[in-house]
C-alpha atoms as a PDB file:
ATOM      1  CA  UNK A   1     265.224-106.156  16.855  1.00  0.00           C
ATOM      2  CA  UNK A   2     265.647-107.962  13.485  1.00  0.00           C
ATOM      3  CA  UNK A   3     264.046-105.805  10.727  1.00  0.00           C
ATOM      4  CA  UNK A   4     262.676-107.841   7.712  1.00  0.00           C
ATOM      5  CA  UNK A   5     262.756-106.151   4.707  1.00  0.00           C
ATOM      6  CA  UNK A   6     258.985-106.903   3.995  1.00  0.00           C
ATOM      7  CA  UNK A   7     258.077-103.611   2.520  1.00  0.00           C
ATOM      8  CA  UNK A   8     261.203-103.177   0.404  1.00  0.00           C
ATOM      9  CA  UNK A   9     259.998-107.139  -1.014  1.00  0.00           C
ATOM     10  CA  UNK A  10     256.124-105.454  -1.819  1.00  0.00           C
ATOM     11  CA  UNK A  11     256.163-106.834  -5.173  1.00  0.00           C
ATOM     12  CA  UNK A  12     256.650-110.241  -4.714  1.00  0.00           C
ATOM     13  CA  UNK A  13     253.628-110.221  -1.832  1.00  0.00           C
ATOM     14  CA  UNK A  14     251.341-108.343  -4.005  1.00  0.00           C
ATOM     15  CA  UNK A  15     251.925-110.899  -7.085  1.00  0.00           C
ATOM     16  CA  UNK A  16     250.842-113.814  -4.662  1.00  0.00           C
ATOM     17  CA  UNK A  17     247.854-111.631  -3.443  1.00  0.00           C
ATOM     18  CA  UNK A  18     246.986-110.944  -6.907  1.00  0.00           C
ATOM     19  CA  UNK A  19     247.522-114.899  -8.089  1.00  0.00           C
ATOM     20  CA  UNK A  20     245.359-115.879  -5.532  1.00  0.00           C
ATOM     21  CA  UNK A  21     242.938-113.056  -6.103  1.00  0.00           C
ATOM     22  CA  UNK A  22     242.642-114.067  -9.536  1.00  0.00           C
ATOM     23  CA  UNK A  23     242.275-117.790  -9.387  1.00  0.00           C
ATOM     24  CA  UNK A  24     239.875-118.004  -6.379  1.00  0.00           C
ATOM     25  CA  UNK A  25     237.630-115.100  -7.749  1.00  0.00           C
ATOM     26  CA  UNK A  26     237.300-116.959 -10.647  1.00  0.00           C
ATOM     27  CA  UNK A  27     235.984-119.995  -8.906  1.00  0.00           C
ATOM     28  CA  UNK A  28     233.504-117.937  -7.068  1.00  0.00           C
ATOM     29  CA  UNK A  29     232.353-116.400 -10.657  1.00  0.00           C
ATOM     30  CA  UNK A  30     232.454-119.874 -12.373  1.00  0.00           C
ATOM     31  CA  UNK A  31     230.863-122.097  -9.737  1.00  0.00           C
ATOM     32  CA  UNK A  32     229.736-119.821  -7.344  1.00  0.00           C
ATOM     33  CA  UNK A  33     228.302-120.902  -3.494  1.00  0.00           C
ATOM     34  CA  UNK A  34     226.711-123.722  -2.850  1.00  0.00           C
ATOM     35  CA  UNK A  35     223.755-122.758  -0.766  1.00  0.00           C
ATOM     36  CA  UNK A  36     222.273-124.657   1.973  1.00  0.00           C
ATOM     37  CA  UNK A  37     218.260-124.356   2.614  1.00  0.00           C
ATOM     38  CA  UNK A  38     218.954-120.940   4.910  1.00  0.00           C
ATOM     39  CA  UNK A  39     219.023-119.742   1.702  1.00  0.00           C
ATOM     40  CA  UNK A  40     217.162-121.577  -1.141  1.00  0.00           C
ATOM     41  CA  UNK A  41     214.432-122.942   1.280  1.00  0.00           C
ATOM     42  CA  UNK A  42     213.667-126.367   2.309  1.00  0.00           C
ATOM     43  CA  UNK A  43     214.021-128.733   5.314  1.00  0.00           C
ATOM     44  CA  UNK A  44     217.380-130.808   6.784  1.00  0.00           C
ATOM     45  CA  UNK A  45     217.141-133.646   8.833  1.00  0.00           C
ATOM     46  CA  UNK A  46     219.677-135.300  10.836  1.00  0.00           C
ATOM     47  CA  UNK A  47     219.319-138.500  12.004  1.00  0.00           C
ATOM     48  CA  UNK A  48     221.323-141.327  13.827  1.00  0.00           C
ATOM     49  CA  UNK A  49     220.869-145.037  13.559  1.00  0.00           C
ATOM     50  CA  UNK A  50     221.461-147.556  15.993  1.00  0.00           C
ATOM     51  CA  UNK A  51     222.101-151.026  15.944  1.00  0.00           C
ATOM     52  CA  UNK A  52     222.194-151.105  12.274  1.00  0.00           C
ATOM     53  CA  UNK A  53     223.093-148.661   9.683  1.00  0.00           C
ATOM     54  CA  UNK A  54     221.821-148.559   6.723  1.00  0.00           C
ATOM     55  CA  UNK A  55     223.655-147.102   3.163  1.00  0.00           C
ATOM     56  CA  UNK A  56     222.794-143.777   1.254  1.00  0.00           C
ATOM     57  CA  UNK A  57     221.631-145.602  -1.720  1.00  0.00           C
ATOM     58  CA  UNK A  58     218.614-147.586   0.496  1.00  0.00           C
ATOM     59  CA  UNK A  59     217.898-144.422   2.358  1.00  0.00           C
ATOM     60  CA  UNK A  60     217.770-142.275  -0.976  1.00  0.00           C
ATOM     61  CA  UNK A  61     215.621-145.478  -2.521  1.00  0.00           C
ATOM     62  CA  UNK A  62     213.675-145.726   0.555  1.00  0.00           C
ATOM     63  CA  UNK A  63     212.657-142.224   0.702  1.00  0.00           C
ATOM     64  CA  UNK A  64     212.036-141.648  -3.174  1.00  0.00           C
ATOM     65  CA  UNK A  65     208.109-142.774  -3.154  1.00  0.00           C
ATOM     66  CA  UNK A  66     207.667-139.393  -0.786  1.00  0.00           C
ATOM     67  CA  UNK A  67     208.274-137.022  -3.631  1.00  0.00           C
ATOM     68  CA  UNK A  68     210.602-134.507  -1.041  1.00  0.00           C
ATOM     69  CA  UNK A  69     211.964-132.996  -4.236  1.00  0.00           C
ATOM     70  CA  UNK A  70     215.730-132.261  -4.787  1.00  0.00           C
ATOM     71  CA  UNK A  71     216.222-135.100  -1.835  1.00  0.00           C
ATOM     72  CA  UNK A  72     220.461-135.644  -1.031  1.00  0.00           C
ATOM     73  CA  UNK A  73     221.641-137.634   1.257  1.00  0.00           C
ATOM     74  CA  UNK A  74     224.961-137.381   3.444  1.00  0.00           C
ATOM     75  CA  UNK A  75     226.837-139.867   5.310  1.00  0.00           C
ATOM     76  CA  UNK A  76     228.332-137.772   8.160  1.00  0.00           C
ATOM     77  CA  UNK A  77     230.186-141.040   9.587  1.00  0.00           C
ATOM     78  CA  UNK A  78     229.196-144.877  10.224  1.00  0.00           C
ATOM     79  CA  UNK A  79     225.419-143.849  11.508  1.00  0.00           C
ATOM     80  CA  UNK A  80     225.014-140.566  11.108  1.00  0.00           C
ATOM     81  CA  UNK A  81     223.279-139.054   8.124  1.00  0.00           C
ATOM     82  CA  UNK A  82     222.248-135.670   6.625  1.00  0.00           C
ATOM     83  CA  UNK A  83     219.279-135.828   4.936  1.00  0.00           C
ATOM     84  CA  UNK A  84     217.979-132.902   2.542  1.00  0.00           C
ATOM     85  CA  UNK A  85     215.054-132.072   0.749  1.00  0.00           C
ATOM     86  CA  UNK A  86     212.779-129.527  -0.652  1.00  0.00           C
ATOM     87  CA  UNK A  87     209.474-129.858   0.786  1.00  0.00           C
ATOM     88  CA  UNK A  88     208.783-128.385   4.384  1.00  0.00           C
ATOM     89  CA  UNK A  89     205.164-129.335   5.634  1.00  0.00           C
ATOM     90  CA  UNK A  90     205.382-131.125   8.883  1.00  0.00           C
ATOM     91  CA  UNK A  91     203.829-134.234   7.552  1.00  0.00           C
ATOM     92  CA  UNK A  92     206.274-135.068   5.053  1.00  0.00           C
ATOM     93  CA  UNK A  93     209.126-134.201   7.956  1.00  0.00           C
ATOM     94  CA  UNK A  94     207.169-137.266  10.047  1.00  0.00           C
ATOM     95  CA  UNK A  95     206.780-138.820   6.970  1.00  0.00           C
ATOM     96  CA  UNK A  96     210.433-139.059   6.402  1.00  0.00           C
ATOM     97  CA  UNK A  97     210.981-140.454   9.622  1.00  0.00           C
ATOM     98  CA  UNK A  98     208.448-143.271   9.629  1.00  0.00           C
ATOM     99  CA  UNK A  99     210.378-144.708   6.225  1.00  0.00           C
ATOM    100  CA  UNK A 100     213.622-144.648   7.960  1.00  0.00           C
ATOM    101  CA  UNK A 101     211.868-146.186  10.670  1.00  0.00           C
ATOM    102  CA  UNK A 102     210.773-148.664   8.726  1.00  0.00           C
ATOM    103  CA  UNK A 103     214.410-149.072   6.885  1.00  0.00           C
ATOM    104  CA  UNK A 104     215.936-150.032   9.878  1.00  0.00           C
ATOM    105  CA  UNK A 105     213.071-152.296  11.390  1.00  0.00           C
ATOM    106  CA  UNK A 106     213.262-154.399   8.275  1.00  0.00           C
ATOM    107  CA  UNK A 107     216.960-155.493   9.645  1.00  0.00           C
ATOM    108  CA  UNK A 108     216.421-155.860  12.906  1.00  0.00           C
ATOM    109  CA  UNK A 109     213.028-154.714  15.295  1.00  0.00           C
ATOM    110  CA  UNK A 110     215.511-153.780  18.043  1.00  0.00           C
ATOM    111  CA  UNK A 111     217.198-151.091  15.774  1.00  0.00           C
ATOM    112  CA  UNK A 112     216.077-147.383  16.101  1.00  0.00           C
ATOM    113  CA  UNK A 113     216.796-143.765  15.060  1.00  0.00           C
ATOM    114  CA  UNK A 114     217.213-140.882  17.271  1.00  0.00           C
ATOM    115  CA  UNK A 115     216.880-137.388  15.293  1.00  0.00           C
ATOM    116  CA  UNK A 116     219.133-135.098  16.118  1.00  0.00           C
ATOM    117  CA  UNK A 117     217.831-131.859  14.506  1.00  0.00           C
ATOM    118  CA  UNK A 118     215.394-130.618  12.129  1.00  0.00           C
ATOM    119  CA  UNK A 119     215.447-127.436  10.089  1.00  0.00           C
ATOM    120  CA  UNK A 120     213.052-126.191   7.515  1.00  0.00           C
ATOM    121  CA  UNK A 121     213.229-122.545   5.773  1.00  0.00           C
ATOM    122  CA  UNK A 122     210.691-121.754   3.175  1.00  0.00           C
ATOM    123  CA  UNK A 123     211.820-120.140  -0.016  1.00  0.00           C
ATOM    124  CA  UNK A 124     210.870-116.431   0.520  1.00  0.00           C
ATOM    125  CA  UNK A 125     212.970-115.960   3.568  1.00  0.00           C
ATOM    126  CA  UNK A 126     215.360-117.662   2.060  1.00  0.00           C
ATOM    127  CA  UNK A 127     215.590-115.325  -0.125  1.00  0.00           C
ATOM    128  CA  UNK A 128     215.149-112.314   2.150  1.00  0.00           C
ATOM    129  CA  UNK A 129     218.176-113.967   4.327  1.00  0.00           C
ATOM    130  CA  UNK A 130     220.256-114.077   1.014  1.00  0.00           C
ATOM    131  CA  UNK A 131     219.616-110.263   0.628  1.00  0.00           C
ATOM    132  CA  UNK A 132     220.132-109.154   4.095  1.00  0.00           C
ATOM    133  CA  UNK A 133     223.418-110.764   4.213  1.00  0.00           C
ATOM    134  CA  UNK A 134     224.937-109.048   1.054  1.00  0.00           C
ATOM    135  CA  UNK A 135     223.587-105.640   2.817  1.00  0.00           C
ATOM    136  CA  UNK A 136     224.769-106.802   6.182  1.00  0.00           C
ATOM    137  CA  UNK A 137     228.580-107.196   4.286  1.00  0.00           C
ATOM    138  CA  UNK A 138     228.420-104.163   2.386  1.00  0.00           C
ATOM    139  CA  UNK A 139     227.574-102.088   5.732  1.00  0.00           C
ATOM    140  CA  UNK A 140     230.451-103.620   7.531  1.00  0.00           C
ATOM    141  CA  UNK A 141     232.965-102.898   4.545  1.00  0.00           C
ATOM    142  CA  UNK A 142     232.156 -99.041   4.737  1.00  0.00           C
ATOM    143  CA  UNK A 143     231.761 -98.739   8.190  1.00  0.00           C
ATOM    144  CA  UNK A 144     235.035 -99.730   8.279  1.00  0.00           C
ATOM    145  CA  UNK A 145     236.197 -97.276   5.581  1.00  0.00           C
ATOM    146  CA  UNK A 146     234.393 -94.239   7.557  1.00  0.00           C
ATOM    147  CA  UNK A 147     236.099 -95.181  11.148  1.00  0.00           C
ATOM    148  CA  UNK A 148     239.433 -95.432   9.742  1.00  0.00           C
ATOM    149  CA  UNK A 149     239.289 -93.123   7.858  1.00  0.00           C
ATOM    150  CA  UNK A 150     238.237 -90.725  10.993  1.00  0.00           C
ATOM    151  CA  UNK A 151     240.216 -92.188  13.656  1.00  0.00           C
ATOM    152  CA  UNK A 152     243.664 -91.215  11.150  1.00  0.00           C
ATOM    153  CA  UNK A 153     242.043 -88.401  10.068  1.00  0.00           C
ATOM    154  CA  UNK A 154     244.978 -86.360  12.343  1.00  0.00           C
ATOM    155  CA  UNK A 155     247.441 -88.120  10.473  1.00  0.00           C
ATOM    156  CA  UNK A 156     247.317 -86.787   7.048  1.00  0.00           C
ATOM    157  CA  UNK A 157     251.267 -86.481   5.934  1.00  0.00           C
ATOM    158  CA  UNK A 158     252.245 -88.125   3.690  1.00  0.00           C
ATOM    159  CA  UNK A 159     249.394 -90.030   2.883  1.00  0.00           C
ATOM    160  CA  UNK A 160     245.538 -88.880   3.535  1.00  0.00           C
ATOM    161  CA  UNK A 161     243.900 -90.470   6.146  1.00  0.00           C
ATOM    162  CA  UNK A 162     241.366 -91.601   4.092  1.00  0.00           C
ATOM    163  CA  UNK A 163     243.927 -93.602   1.684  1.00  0.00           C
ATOM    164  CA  UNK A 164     244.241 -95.932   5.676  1.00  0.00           C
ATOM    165  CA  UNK A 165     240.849 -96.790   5.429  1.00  0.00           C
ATOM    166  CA  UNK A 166     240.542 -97.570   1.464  1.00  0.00           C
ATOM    167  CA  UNK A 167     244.185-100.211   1.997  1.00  0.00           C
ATOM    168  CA  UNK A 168     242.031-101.711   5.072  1.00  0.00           C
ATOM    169  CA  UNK A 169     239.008-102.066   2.764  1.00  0.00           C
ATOM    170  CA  UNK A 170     241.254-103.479  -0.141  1.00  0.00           C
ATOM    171  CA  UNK A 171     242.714-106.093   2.125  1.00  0.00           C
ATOM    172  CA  UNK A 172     239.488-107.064   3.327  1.00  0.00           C
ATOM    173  CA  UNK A 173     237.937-107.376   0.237  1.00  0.00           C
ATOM    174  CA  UNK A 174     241.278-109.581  -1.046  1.00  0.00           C
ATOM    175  CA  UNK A 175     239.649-111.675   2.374  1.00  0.00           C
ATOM    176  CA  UNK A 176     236.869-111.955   1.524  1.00  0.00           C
ATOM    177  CA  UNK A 177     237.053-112.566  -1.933  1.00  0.00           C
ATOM    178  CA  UNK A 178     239.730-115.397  -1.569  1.00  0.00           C
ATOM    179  CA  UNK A 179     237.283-116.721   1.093  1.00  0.00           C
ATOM    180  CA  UNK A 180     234.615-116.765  -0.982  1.00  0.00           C
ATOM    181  CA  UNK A 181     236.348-118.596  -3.821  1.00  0.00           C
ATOM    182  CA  UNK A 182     237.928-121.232  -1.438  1.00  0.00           C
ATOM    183  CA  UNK A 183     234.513-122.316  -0.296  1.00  0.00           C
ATOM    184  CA  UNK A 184     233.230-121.775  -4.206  1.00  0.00           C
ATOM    185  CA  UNK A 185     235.543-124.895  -5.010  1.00  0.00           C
ATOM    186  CA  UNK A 186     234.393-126.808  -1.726  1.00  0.00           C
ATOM    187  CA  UNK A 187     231.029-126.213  -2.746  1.00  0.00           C
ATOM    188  CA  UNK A 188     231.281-127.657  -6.451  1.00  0.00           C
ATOM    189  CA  UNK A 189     233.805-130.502  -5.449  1.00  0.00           C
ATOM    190  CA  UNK A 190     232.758-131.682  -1.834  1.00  0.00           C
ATOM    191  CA  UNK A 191     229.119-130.209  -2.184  1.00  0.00           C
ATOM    192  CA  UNK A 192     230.049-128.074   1.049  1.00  0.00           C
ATOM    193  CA  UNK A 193     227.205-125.848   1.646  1.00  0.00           C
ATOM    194  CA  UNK A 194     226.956-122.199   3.375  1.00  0.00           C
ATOM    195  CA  UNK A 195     224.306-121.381   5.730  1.00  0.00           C
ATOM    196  CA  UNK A 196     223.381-118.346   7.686  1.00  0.00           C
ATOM    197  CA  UNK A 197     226.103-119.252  10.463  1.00  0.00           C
ATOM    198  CA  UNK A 198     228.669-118.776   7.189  1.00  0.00           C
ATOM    199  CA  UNK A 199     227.590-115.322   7.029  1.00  0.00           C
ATOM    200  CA  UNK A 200     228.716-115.009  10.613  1.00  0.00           C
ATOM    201  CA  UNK A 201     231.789-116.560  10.342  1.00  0.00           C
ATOM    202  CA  UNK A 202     232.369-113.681   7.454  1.00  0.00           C
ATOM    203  CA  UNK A 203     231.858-110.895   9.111  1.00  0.00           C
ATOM    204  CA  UNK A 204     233.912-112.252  12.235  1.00  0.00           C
ATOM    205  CA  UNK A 205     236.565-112.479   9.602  1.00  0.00           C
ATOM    206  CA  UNK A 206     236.322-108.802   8.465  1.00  0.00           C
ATOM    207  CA  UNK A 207     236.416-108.148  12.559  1.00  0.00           C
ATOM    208  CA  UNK A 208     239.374-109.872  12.879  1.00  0.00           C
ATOM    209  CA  UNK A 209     241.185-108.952   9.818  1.00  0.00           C
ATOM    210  CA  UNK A 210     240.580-104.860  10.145  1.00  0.00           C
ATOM    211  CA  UNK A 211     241.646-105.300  14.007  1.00  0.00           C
ATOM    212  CA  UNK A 212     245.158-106.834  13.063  1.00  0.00           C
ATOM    213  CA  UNK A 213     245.089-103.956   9.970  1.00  0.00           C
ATOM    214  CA  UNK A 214     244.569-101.310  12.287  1.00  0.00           C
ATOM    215  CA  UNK A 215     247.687-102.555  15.117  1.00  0.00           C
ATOM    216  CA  UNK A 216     249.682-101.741  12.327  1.00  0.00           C
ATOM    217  CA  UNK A 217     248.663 -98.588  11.198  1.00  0.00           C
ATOM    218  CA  UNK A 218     248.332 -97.488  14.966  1.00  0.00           C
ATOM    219  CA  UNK A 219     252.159 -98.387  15.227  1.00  0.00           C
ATOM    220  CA  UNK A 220     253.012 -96.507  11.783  1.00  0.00           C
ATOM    221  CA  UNK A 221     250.869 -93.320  13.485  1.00  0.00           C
ATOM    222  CA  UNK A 222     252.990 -93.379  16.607  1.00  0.00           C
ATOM    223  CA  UNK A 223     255.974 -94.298  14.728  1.00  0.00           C
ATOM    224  CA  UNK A 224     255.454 -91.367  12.101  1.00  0.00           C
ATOM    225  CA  UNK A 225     256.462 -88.209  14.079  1.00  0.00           C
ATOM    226  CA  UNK A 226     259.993 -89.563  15.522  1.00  0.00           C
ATOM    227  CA  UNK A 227     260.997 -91.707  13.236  1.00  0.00           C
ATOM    228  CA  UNK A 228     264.065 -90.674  11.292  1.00  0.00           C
ATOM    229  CA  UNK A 229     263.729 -92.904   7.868  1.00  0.00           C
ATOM    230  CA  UNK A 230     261.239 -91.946   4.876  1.00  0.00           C
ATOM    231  CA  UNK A 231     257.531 -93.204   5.068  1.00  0.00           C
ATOM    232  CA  UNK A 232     258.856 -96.938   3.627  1.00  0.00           C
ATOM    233  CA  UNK A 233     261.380 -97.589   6.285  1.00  0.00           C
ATOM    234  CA  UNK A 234     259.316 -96.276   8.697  1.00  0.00           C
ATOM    235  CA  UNK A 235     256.245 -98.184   7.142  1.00  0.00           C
ATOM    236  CA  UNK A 236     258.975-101.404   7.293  1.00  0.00           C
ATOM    237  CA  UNK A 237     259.650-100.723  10.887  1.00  0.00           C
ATOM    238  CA  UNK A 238     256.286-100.578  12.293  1.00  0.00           C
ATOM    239  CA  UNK A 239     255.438-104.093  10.315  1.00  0.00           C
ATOM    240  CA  UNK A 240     258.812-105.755  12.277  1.00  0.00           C
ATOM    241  CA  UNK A 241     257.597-104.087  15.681  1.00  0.00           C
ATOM    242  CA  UNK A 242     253.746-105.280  15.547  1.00  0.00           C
ATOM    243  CA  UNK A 243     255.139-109.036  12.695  1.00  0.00           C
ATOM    244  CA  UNK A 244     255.342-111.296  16.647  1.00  0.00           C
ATOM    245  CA  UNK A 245     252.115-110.197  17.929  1.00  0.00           C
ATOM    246  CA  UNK A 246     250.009-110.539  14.979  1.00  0.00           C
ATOM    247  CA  UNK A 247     251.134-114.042  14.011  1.00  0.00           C
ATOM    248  CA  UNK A 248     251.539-115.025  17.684  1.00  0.00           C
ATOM    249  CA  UNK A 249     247.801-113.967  18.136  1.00  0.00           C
ATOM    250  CA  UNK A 250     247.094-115.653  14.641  1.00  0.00           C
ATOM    251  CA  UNK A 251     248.536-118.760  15.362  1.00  0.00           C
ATOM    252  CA  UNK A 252     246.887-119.071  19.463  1.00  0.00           C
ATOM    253  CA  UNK A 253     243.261-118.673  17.309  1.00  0.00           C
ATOM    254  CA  UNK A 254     244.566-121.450  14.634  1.00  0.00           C
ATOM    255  CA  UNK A 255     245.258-123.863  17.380  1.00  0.00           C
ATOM    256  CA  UNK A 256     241.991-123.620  19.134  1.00  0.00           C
ATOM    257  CA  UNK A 257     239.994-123.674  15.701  1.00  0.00           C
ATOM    258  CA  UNK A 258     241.808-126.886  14.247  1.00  0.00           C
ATOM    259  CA  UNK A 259     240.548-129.305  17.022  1.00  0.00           C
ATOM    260  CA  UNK A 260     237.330-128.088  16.527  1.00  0.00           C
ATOM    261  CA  UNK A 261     237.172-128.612  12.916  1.00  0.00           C
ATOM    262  CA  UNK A 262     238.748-132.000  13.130  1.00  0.00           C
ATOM    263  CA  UNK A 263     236.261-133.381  16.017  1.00  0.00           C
ATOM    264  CA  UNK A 264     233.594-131.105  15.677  1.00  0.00           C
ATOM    265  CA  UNK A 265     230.141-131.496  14.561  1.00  0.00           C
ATOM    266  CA  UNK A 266     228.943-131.388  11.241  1.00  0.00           C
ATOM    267  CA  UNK A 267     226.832-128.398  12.270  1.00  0.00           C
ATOM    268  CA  UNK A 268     230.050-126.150  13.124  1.00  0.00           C
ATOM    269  CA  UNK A 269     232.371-127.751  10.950  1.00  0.00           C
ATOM    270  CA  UNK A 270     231.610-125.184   8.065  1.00  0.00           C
ATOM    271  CA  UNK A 271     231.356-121.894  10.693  1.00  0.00           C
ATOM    272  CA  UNK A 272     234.868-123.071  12.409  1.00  0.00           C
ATOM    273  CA  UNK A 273     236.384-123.600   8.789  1.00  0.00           C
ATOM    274  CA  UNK A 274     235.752-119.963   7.382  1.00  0.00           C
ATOM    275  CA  UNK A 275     236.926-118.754  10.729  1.00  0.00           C
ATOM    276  CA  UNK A 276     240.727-120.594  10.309  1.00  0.00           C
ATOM    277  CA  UNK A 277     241.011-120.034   6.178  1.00  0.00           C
ATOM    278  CA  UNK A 278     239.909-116.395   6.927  1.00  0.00           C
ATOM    279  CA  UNK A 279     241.705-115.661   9.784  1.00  0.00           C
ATOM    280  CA  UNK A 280     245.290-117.198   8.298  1.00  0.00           C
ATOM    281  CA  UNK A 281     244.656-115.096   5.219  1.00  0.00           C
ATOM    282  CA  UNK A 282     243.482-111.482   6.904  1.00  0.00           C
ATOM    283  CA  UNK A 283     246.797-111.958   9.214  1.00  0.00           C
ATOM    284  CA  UNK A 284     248.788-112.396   5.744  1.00  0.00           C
ATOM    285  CA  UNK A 285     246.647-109.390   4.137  1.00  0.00           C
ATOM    286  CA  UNK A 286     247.441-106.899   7.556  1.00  0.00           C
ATOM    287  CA  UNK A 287     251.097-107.692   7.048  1.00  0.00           C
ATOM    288  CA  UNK A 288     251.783-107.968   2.909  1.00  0.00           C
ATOM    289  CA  UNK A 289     248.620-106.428   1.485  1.00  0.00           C
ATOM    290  CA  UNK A 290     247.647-103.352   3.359  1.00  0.00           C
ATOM    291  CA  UNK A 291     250.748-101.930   4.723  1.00  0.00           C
ATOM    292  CA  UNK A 292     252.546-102.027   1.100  1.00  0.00           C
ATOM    293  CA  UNK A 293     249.288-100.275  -0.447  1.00  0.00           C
ATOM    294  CA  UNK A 294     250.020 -97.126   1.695  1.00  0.00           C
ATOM    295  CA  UNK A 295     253.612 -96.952   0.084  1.00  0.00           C
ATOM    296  CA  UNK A 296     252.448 -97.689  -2.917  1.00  0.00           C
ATOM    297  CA  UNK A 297     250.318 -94.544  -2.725  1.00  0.00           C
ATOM    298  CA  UNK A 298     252.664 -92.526  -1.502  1.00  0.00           C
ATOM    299  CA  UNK A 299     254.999 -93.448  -4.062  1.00  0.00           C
ATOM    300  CA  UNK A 300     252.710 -92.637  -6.726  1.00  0.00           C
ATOM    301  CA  UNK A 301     252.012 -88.786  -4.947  1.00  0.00           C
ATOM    302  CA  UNK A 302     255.281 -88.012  -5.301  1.00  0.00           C
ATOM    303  CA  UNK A 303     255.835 -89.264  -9.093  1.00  0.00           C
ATOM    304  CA  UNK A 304     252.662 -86.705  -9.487  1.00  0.00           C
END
């Protein structure tokens, strides 16, 4: 079995966790999300045009008189269009599409538009959603420290079992952080927003990433009692044995996300997204981040 000296190379790992820790985290503190109307309230309407297809500028111009407040519109491709705004009474949602009836009737009477979905949140559970999803993260994060921490807790030499379930909970934060900051610079670039189904997608992530975290460290367990080199080779050895499956496993999800988020719909497109950049980088944290934390601390006990 070839035996990659990925532990004994921790430093250089960590420094491109940490680079990336630092420059994404920054973007989320600078810019922050972008968030859709799950969370700031307000209605979305999607809405397809046929025969003739109007621009964003006569649909924004079009739609102005109606006072919607904080009104965007998105061209999703040659007919399809996203249409936000801050009101959420029913009338001004049939309002809205009895001017874009109109739009398109003015160049030619055969031409129609079929909606294709219509969401409205108002403010205040907007921002109960907002809330519930920071608590809903937070849970996760220490549930996960507490069942690590008590599924190792019989392996306590040389490092504590609860020292397993703080590197899981540093990898996944380096996840979810990095994440986070990706979609911070989508957000203030591409004006990619995140919605309740991003919350989902985030917590699958955590899922995911603490499941491939946890191979490993079930290897290193088993590993632990026969093995014949210190707690870093051994450490090293487990990370060669378990290296195939993870990125094998990594790389099957990749494959079925990317078509998905190339001909997908709008709708998913931002779900399916946080899924693949989460999932590439918890695989990366499992291998370089968490495993090299546990020698790191182990290291340290015995300069103490």
């Amino acid at each position: 079995m070839t035996n990659y000296k990925i532990i004994q190379q921790r430093n250089i790992w960590l420094s491109i966790s940490a680079i990336l820790f630092v420059i994404f985290g920054s973007a989320l503190l600078v810019w922050g999300l972008k968030y859709g109307i799950d969370f700031t309230g307000g209605s979305l309407l999607e809405a397809k045009f046929s025969i003739v297809s109007p621009t964003v500028s006569e649909v924004e111009t079009k739609l102005t008189d109606l006072n919607l407040g904080s009104l965007t519109v998105q061209l999703v491709d040659s007919n399809d269009f996203i249409i936000r705004f801050q009101d959420t009474s029913e009338d001004k949602h049939q309002a809205v599409l009895a001017k874009l009836n109109e739009l398109v009737q003015s160049k030619d009477k055969k031409a129609t538009i079929e909606e294709l979905r219509f969401e409205s949140v108002g403010p205040s559970i907007g921002n109960e959603l907002k809330v519930k999803s920071i608590y809903a993260i937070i849970f996760v994060l220490l549930a996960i420290l507490f069942y690590i921490t008590y599924v190792f807790r019989k392996v306590s030499k040389p490092v504590a079992s609860w020292k397993y379930g703080t590197a899981a909970l540093i990898a996944l934060a380096h996840d979810t952080i990095i994440t986070l900051g990706i979609f911070a610079i989508l957000g203030k670039f591409y004006g990619v927003e995140i919605n309740a189904s991003f919350i989902a997608a985030i917590l699958t992530v955590l899922g995911y990433s603490v499941h491939d975290t946890i191979v490993v460290f079930d290897r290193l367990r088993e590993n632990l009692p026969k093995s014949r080199e210190d707690f870093e080779g051994t450490v090293n050895i487990s990370l060669n044995q378990t290296l195939v499956r993870s990125i094998n496993t990594s790389l099957t999800v990749l494959l079925v996300l990317a078509p998905m988020i190339i001909w997908g719909g709008s709708s998913i497109r931002v779900f399916v997204s946080v899924l693949a950049i989460g999932i590439f980088i918890g695989t990366y944290s499992s291998i370089f981040v968490a495993s090299p934390m546990l020698v790191i601390w182990e290291q340290w006990k015995k300069k103490v």
